[in-house]
N, C-alpha and C. Protein backbone atom coordinates (compact mmCIF):
# COMPACT_ATOMS: atom_id res chain seq x y z
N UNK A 1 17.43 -6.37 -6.95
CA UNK A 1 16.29 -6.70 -6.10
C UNK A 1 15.02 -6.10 -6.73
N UNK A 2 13.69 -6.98 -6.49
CA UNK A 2 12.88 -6.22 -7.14
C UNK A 2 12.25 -5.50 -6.48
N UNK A 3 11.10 -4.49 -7.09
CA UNK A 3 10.50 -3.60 -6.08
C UNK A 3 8.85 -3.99 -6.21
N UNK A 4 8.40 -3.20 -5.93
CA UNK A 4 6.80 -3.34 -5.70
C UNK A 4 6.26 -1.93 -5.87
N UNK A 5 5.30 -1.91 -6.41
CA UNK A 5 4.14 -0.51 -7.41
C UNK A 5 3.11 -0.91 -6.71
N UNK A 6 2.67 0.15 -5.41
CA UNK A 6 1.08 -0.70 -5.07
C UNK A 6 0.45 1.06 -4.73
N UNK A 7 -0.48 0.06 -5.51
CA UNK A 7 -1.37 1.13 -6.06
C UNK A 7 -2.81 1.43 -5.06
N UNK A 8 -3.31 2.78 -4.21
CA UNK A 8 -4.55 2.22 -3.52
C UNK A 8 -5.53 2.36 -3.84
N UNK A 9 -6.12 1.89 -4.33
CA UNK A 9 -7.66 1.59 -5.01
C UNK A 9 -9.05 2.06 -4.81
N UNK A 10 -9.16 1.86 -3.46
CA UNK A 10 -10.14 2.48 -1.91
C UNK A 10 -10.07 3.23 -1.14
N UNK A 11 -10.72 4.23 -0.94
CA UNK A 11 -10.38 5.39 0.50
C UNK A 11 -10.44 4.80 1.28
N UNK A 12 -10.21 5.83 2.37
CA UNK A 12 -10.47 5.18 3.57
C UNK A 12 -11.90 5.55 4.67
N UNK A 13 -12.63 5.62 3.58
CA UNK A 13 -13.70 6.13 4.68
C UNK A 13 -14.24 4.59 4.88
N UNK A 14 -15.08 4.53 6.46
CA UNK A 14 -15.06 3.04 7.01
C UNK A 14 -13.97 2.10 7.06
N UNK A 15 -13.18 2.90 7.08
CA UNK A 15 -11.58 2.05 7.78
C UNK A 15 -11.11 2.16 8.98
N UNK A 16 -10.68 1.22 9.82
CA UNK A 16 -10.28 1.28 11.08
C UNK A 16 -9.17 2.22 11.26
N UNK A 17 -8.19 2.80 12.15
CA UNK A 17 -7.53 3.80 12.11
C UNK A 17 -6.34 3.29 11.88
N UNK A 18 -6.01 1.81 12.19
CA UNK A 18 -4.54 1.24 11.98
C UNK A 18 -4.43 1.40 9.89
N UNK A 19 -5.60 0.56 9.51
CA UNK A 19 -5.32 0.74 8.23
C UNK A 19 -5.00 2.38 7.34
N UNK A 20 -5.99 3.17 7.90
CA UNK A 20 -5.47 4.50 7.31
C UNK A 20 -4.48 4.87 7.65
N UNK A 21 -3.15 4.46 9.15
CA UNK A 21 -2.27 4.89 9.09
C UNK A 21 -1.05 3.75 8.65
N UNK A 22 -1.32 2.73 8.23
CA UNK A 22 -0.83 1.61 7.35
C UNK A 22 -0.40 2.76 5.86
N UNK A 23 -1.99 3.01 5.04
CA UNK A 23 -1.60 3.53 4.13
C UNK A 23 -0.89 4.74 3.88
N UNK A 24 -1.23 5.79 4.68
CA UNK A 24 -0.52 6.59 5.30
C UNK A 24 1.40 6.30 4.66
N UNK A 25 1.25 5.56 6.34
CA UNK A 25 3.08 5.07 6.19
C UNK A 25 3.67 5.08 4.76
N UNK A 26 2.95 4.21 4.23
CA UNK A 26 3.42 3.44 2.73
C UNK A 26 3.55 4.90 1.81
N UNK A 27 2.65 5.78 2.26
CA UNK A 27 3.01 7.20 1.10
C UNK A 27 1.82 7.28 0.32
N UNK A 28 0.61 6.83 0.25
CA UNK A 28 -0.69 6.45 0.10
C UNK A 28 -1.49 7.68 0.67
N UNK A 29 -1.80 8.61 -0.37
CA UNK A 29 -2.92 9.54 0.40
C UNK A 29 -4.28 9.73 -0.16
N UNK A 30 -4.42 9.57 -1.84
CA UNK A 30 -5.31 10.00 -2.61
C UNK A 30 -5.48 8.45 -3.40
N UNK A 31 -6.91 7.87 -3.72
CA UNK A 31 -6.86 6.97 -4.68
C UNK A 31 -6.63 6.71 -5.88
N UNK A 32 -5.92 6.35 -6.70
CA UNK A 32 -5.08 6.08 -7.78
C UNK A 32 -3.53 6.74 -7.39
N UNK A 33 -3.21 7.19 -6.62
CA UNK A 33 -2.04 7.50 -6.53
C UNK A 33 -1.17 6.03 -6.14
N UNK A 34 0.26 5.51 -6.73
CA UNK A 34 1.26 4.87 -6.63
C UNK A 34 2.51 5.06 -5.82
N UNK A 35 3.11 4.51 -5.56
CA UNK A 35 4.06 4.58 -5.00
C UNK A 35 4.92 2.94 -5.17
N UNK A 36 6.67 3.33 -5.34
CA UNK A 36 7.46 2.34 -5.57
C UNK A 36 8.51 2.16 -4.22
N UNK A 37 8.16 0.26 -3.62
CA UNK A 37 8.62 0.58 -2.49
C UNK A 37 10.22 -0.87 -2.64
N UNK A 38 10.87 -1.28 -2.18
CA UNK A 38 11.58 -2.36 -2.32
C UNK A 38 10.89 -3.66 -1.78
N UNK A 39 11.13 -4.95 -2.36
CA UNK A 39 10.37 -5.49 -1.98
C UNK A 39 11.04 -6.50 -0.66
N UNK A 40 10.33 -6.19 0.46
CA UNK A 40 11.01 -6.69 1.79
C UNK A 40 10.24 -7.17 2.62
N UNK A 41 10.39 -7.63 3.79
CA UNK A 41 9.16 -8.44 4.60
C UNK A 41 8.13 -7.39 5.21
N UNK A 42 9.18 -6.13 5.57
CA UNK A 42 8.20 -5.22 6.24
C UNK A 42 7.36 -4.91 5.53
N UNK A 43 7.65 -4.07 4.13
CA UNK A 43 6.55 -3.64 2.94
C UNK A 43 5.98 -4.66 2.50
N UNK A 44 6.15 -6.18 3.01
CA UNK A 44 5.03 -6.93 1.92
C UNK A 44 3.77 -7.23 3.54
N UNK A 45 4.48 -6.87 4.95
CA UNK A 45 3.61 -6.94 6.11
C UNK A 45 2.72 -6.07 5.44
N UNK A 46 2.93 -4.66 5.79
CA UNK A 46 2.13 -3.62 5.46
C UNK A 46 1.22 -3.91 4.51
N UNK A 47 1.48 -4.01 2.99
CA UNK A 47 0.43 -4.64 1.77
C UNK A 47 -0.63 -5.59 2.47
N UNK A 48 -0.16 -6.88 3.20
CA UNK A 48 -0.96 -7.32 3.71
C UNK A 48 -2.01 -7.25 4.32
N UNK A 49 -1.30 -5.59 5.06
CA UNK A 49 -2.45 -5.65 6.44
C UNK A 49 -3.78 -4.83 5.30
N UNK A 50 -3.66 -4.15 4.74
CA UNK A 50 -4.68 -3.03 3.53
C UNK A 50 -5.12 -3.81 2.04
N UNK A 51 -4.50 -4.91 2.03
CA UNK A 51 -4.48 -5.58 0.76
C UNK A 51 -6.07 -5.45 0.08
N UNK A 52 -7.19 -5.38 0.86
CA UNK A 52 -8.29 -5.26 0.09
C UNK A 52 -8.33 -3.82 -0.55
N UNK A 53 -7.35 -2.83 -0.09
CA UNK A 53 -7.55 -1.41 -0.53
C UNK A 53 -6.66 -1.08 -1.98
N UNK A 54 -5.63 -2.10 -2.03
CA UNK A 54 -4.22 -1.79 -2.74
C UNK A 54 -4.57 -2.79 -3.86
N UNK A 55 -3.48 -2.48 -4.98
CA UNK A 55 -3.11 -3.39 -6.36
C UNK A 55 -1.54 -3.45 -5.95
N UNK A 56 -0.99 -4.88 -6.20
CA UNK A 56 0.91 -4.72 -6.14
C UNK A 56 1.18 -5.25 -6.96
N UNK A 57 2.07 -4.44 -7.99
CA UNK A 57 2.95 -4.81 -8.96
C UNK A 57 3.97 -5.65 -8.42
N UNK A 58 4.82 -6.45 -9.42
CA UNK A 58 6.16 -6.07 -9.06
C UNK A 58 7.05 -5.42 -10.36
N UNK A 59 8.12 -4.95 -9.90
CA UNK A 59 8.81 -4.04 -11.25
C UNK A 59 9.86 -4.04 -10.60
N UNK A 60 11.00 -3.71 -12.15
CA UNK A 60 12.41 -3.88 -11.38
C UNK A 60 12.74 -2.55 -11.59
């Protein structure tokens, strides 16, 4: 199965509170920091909801 590398790009200052705890969840605290998640409906919801903040790989 493959996974997903999403990377967050943007702080969160002027972010609503769902998205900072979106990124949060995902393991997302500092910008340029990564994280490798599996790629599934829930983690591609999440990407969605922050997608202007994030980069997503995919990698196996």
């Amino acid at each position: 199965m493959a996974n997903l590398k999403i990377t967050l790009k943007r702080g969160f200052v002027n972010k609503n509170e769902a998205q900072k705890r979106t990124a949060l969840a995902l393991g997302l605290h500092k910008i340029g920091q990564s994280v490798v998640k599996e790629d599934n409906p829930m983690f591609r919801g999440m990407v969605n909801r922050i997608r202007h903040m994030v980069t997503v790989e995919e990698v196996d």
